[in-house]
Structure formats: structure tokens, C-alpha cells
PDB file of N, CA and C in Angstrom:
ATOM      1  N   UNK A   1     112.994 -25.404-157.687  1.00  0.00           N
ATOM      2  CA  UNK A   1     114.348 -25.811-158.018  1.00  0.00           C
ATOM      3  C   UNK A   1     114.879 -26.794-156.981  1.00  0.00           C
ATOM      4  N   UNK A   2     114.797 -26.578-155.608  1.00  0.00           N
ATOM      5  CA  UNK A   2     115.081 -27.635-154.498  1.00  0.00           C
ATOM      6  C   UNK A   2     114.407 -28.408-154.634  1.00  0.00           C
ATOM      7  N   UNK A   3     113.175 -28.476-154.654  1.00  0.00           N
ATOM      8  CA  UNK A   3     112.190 -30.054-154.924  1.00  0.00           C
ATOM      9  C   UNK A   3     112.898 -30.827-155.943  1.00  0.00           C
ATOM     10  N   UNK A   4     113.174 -30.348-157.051  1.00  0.00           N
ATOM     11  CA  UNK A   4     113.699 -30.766-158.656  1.00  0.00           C
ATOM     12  C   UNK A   4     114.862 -31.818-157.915  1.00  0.00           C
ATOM     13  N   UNK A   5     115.798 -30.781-157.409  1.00  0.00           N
ATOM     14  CA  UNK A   5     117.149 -31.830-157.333  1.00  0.00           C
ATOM     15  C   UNK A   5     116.784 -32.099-156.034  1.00  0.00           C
ATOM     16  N   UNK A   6     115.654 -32.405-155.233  1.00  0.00           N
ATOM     17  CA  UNK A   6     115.614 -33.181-153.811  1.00  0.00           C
ATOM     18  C   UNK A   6     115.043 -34.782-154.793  1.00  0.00           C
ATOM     19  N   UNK A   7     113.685 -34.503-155.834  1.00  0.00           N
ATOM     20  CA  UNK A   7     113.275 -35.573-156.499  1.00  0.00           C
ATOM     21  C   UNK A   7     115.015 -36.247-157.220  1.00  0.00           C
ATOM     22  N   UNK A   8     115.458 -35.336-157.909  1.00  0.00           N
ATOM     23  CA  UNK A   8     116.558 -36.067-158.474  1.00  0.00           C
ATOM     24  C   UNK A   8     117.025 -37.113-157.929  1.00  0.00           C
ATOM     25  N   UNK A   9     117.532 -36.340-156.287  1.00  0.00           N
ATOM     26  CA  UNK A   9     118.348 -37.255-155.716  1.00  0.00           C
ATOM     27  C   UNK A   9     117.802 -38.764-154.859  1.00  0.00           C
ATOM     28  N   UNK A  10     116.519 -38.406-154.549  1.00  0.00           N
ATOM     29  CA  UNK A  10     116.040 -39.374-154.574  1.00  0.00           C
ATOM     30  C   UNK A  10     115.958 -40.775-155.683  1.00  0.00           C
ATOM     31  N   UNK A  11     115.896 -40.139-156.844  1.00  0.00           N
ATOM     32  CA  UNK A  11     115.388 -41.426-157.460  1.00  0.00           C
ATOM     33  C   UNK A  11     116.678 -41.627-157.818  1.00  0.00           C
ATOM     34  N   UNK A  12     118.055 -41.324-157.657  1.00  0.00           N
ATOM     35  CA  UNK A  12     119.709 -42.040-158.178  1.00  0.00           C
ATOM     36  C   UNK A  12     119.472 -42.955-157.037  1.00  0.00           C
ATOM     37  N   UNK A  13     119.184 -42.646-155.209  1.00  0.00           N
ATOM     38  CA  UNK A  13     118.488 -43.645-154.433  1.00  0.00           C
ATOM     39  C   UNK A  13     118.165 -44.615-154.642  1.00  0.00           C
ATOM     40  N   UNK A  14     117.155 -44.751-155.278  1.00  0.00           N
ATOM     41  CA  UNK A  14     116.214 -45.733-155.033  1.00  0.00           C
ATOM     42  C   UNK A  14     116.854 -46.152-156.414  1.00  0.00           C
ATOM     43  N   UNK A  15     117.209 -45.977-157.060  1.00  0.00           N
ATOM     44  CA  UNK A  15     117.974 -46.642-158.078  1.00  0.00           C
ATOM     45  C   UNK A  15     118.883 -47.707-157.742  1.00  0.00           C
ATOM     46  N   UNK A  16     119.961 -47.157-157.253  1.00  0.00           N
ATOM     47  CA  UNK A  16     120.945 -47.681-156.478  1.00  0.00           C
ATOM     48  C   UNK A  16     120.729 -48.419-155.343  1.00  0.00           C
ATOM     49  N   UNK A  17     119.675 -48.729-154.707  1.00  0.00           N
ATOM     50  CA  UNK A  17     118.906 -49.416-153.872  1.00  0.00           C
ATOM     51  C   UNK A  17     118.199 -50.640-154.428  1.00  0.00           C
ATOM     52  N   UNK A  18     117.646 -50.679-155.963  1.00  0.00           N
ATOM     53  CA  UNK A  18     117.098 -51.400-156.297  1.00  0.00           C
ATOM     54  C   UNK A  18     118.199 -52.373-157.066  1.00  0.00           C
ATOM     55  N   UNK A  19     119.231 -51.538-157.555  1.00  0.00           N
ATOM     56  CA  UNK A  19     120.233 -52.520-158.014  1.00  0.00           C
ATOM     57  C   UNK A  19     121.230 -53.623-157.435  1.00  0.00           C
ATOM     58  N   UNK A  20     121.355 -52.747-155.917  1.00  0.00           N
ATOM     59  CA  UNK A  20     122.284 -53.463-154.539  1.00  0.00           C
ATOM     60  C   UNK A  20     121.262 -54.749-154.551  1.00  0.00           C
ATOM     61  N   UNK A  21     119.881 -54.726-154.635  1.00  0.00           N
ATOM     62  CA  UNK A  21     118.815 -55.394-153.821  1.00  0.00           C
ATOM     63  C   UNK A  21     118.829 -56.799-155.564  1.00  0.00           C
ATOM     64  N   UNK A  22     119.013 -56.481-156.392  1.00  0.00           N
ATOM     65  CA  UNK A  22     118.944 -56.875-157.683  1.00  0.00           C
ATOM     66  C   UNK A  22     120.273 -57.971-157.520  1.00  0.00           C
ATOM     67  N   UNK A  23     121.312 -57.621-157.488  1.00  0.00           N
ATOM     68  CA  UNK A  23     123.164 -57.877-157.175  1.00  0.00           C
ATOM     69  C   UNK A  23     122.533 -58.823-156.205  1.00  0.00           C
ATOM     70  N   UNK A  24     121.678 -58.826-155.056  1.00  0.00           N
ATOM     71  CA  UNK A  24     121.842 -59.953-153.755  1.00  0.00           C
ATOM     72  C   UNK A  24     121.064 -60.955-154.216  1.00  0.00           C
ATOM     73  N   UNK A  25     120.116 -60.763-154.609  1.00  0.00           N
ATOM     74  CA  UNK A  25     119.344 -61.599-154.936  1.00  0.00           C
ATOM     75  C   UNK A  25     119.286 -62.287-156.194  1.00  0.00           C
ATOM     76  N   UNK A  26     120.599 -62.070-157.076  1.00  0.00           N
ATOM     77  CA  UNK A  26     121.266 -63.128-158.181  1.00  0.00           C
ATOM     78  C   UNK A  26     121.786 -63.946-157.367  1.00  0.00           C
ATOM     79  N   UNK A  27     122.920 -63.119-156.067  1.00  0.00           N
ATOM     80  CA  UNK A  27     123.658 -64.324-155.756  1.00  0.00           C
ATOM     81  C   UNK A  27     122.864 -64.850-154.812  1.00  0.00           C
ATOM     82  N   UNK A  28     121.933 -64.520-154.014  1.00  0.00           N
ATOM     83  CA  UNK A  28     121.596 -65.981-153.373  1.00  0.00           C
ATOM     84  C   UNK A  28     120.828 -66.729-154.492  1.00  0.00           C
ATOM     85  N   UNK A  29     120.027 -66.473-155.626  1.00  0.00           N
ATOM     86  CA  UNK A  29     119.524 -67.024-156.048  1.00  0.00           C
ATOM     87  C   UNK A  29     120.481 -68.390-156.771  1.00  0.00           C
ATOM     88  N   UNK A  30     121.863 -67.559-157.295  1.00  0.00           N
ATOM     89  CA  UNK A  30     122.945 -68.290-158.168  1.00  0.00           C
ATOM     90  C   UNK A  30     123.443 -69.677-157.290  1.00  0.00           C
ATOM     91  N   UNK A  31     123.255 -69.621-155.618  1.00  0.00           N
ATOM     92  CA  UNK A  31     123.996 -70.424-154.910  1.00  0.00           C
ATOM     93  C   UNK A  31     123.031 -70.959-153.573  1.00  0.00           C
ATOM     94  N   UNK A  32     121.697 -71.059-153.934  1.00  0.00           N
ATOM     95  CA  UNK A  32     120.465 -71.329-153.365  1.00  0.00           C
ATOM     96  C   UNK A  32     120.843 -72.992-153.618  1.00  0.00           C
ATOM     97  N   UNK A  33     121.192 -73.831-154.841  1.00  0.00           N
ATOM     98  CA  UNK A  33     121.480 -75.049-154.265  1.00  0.00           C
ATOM     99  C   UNK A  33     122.650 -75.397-153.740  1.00  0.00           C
ATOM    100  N   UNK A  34     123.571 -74.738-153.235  1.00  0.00           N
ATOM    101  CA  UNK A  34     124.823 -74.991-152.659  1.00  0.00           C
ATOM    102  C   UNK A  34     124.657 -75.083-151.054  1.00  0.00           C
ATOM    103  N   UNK A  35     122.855 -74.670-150.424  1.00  0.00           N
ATOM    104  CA  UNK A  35     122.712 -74.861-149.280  1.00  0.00           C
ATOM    105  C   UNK A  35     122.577 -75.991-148.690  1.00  0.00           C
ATOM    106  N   UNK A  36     122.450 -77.258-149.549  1.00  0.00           N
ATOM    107  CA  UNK A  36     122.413 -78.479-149.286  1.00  0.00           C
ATOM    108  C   UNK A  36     123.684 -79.762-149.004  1.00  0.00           C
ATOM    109  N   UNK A  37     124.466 -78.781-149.582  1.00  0.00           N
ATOM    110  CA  UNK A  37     125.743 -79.186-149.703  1.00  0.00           C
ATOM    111  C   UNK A  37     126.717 -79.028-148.741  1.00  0.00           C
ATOM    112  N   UNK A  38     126.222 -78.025-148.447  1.00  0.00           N
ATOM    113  CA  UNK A  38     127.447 -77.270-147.398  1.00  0.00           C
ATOM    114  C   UNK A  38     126.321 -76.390-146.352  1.00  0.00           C
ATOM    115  N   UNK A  39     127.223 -76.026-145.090  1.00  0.00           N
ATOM    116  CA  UNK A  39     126.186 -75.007-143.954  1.00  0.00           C
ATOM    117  C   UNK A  39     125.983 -73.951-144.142  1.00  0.00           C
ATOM    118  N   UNK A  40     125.357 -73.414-143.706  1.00  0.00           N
ATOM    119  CA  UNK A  40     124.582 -72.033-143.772  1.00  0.00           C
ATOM    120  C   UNK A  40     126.084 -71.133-143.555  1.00  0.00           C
ATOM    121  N   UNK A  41     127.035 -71.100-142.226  1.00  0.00           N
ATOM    122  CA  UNK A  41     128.434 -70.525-142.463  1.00  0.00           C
ATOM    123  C   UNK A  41     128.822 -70.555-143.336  1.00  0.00           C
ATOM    124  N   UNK A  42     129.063 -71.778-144.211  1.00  0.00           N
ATOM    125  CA  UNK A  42     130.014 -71.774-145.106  1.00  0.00           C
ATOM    126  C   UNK A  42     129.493 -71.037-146.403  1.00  0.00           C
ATOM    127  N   UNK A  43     127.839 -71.024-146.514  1.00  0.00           N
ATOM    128  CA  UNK A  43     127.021 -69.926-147.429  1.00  0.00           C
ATOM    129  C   UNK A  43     127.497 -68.435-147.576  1.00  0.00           C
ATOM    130  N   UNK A  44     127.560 -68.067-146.335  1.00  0.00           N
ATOM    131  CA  UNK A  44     127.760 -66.792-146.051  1.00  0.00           C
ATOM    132  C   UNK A  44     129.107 -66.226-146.211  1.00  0.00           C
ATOM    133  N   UNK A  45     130.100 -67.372-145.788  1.00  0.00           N
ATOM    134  CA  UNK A  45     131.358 -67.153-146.500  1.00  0.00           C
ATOM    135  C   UNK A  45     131.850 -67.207-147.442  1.00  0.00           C
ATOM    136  N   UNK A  46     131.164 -68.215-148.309  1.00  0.00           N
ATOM    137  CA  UNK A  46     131.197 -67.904-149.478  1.00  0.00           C
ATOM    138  C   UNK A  46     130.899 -66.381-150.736  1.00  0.00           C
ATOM    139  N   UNK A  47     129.708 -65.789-149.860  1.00  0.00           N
ATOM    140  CA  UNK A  47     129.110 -64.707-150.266  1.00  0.00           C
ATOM    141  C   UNK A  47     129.517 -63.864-150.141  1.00  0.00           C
ATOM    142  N   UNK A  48     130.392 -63.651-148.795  1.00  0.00           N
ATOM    143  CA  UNK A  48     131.385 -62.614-148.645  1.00  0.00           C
ATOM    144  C   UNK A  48     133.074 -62.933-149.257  1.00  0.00           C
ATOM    145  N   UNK A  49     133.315 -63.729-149.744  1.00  0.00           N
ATOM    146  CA  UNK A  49     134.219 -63.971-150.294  1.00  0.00           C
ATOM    147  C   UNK A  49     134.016 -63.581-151.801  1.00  0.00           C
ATOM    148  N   UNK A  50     133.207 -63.864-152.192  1.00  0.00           N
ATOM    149  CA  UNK A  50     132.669 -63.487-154.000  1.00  0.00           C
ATOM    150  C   UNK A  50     132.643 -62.247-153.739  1.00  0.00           C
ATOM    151  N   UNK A  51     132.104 -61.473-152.786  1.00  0.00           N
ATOM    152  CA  UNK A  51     131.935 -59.855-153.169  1.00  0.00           C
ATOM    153  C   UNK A  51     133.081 -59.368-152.747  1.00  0.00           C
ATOM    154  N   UNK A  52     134.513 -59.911-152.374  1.00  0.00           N
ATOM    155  CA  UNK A  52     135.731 -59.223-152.036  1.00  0.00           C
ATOM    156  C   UNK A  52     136.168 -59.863-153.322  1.00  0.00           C
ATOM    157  N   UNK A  53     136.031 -60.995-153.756  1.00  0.00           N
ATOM    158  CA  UNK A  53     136.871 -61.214-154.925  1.00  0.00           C
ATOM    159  C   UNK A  53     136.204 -60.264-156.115  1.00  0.00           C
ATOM    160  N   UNK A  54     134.617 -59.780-156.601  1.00  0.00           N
ATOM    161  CA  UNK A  54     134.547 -58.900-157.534  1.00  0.00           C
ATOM    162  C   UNK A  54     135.255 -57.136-156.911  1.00  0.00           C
ATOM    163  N   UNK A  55     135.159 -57.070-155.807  1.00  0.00           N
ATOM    164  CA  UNK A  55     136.022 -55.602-154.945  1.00  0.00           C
ATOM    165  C   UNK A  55     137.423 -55.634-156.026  1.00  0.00           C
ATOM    166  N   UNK A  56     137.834 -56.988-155.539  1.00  0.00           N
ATOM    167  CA  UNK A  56     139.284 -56.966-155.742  1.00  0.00           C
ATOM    168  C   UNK A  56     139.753 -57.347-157.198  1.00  0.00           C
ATOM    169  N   UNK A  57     138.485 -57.557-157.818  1.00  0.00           N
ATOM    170  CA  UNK A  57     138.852 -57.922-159.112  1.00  0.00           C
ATOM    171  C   UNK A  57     138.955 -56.174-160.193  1.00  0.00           C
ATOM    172  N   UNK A  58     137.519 -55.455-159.353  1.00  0.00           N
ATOM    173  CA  UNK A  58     137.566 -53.979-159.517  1.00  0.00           C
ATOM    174  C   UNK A  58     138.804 -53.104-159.603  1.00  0.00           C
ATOM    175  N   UNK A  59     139.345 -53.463-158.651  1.00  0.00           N
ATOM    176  CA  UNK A  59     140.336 -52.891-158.478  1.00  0.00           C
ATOM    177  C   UNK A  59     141.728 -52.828-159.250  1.00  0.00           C
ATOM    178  N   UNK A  60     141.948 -54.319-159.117  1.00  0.00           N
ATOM    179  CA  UNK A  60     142.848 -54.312-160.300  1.00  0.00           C
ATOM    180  C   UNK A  60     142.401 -54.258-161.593  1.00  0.00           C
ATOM    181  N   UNK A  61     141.309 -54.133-161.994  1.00  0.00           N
ATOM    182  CA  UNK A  61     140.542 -53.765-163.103  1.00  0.00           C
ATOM    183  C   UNK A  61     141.287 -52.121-163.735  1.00  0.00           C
ATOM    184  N   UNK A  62     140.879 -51.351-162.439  1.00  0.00           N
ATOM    185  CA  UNK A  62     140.939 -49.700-162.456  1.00  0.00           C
ATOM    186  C   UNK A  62     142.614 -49.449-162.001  1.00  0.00           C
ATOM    187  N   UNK A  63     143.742 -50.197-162.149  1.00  0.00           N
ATOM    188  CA  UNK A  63     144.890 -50.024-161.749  1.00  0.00           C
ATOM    189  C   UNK A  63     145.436 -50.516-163.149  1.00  0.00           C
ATOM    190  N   UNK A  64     144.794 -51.618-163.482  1.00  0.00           N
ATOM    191  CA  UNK A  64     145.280 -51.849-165.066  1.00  0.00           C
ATOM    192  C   UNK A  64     144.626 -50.877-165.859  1.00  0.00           C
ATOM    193  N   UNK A  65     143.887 -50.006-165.776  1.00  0.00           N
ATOM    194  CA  UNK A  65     143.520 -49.097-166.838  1.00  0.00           C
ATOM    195  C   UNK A  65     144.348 -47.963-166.740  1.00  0.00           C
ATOM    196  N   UNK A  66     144.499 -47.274-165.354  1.00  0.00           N
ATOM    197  CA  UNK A  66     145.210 -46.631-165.054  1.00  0.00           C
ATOM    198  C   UNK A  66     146.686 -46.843-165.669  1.00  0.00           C
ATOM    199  N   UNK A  67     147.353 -47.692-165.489  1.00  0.00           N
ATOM    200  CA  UNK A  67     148.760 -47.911-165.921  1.00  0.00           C
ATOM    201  C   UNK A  67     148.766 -48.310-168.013  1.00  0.00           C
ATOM    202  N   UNK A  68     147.642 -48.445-168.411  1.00  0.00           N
ATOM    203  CA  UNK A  68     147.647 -48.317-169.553  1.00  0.00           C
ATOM    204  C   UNK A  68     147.199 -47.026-170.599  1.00  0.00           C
ATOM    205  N   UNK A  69     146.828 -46.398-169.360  1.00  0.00           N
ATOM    206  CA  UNK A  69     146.456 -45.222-169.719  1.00  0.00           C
ATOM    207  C   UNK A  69     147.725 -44.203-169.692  1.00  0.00           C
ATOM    208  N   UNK A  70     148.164 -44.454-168.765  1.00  0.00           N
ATOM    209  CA  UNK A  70     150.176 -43.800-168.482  1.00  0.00           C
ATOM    210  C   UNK A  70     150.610 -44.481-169.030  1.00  0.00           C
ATOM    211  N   UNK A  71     151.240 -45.316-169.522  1.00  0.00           N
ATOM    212  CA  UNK A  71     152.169 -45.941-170.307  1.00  0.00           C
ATOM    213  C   UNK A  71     151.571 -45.706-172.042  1.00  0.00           C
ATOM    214  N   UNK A  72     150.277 -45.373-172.577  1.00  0.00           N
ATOM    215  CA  UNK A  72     149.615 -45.408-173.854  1.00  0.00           C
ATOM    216  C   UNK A  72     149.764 -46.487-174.661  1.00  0.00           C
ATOM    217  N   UNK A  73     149.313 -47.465-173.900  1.00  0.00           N
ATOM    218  CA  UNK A  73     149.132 -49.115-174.286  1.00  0.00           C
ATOM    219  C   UNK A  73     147.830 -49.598-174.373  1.00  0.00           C
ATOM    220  N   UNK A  74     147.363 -50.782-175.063  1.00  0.00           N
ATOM    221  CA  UNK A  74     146.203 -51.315-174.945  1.00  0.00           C
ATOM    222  C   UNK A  74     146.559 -52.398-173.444  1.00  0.00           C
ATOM    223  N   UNK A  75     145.165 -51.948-172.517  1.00  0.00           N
ATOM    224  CA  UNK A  75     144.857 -52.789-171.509  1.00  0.00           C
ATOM    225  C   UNK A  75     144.978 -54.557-171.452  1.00  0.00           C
ATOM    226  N   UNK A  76     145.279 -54.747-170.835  1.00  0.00           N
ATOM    227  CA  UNK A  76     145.518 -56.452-170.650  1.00  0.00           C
ATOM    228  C   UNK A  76     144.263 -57.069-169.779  1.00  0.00           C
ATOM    229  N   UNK A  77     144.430 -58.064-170.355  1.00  0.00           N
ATOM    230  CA  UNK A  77     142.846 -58.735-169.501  1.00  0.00           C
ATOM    231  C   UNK A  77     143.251 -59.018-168.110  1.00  0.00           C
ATOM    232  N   UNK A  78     142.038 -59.431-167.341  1.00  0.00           N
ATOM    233  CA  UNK A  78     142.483 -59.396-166.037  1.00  0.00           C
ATOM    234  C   UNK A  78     141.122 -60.525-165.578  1.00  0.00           C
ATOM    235  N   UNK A  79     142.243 -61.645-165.577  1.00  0.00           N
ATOM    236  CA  UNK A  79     141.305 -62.459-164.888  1.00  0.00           C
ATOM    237  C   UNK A  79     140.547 -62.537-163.564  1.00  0.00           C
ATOM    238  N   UNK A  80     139.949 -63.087-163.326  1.00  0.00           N
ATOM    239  CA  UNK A  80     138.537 -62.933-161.965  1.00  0.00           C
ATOM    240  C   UNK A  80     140.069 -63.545-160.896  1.00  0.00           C
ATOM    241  N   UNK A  81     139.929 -63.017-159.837  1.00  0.00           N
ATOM    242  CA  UNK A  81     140.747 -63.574-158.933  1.00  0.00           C
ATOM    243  C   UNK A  81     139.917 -64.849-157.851  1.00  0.00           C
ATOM    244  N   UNK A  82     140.624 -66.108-157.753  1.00  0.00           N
ATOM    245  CA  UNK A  82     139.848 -66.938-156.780  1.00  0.00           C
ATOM    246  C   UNK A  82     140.133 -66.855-155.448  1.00  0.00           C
ATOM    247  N   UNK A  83     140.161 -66.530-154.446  1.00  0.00           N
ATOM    248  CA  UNK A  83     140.347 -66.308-152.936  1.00  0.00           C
ATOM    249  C   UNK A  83     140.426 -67.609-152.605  1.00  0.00           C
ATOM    250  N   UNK A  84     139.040 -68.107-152.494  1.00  0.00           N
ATOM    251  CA  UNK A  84     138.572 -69.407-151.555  1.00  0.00           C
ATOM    252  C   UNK A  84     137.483 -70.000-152.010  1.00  0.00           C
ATOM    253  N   UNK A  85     137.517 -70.987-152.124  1.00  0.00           N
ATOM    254  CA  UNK A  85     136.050 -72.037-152.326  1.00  0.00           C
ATOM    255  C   UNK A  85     135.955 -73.131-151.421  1.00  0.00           C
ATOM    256  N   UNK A  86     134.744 -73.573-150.858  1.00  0.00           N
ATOM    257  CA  UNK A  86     134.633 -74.388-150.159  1.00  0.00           C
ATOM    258  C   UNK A  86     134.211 -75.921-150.461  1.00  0.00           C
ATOM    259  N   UNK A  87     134.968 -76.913-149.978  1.00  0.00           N
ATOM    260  CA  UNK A  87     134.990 -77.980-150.255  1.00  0.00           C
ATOM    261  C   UNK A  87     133.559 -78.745-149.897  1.00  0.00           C
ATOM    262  N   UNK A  88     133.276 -79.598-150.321  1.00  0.00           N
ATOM    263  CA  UNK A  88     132.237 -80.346-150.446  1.00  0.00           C
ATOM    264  C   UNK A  88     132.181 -81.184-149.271  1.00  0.00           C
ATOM    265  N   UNK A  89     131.512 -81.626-148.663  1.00  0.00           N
ATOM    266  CA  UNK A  89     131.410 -81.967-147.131  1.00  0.00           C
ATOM    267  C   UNK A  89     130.558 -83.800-147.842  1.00  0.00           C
ATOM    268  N   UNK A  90     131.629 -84.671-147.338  1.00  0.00           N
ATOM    269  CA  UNK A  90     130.584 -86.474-148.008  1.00  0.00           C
ATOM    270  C   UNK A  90     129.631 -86.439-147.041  1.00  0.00           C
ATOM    271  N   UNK A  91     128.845 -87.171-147.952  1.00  0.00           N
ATOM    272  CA  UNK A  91     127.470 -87.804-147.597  1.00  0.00           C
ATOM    273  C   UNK A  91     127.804 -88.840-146.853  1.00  0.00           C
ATOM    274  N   UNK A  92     127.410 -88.518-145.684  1.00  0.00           N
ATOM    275  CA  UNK A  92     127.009 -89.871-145.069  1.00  0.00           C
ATOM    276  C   UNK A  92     125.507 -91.539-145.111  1.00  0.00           C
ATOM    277  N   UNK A  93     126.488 -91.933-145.225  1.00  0.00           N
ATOM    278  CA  UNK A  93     125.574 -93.507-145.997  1.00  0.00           C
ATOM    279  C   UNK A  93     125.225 -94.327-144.892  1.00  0.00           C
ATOM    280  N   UNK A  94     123.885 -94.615-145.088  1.00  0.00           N
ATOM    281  CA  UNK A  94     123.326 -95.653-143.704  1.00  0.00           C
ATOM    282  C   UNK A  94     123.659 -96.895-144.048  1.00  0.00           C
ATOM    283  N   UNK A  95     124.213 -97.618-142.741  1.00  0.00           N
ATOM    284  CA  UNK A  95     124.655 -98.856-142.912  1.00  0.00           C
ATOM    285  C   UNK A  95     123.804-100.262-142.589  1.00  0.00           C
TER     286      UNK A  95
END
């Protein structure tokens, strides 16, 4: 019976491990040419900015359900929130 739910809990683990690992590797894959464009900082800030804007998009996600759920209304959409994006850095041209 302990082995049973020690295996259980393992494999929600490695589940949830493979999906975190799944989630990172869309987004670097999604923004793998944006490294040319801009610096490796501004990569990373970017990356941490997208995963506070889906946090924060969560959130008010689960606050609008909540309040439609108390009030006995249909839910309202809830657009993606934009924080920050980073500007495009010119090319410099040989003269």
C-alpha cells in the first residue's frame, strides 16, 4: 500500500517535471530568434516578464470566476495583460 502511493506520487512528479521542462522549452524555443535582435538580458527579461504576465493573467482569470460565480453571472473575457516588451535595438551600417 506505501509503495502504491510512494509510485503514485512519484509519477504526478515526474509529470509535473516534464511539463515545467515542456512550458520552457516552447518559450525559448518561441523566442530563440529574438536573440539576434536584442541581448541575452533583455532575453531573460523578457522571459521573466511573460511568466509574470501568464501569473498575472491567472489570476485575474480565477478572481473573475470567482466574482461570477458570487454574483451568478456569465464570466467576462479577460484579456492577456502586457507588462513590457522590449524595443528593437538599430542595426548598425558600415560606412
Amino acid at each position: 500500500m506505501l509503495e502504491g502511493l510512494i509510485s503514485l506520487i512519484m509519477a504526478v512528479v515526474q509529470a509535473v517535471a516534464s511539463i515545467l521542462s515542456i512550458i520552457f522549452e516552447f518559450i525559448v524555443g518561441f523566442f530563440i530568434g529574438a536573440t539576434q535582435t536584442i541581448s541575452f538580458v533583455d532575453l531573460i527579461a523578457l522571459l521573466i516578464v511573460f511568466l509574470c504576465e501568464l501569473i498575472f493573467w491567472f489570476i485575474l482569470w480565477c478572481v473573475e470566476l470567482i466574482v461570477s460565480i458570487y454574483q451568478l453571472r456569465k464570466p467576462k473575457f479577460i484579456k492577456k495583460p502586457v507588462l513590457w516588451r522590449p524595443t528593437l535595438k538599430d542595426k548598425k551600417t558600415k560606412s
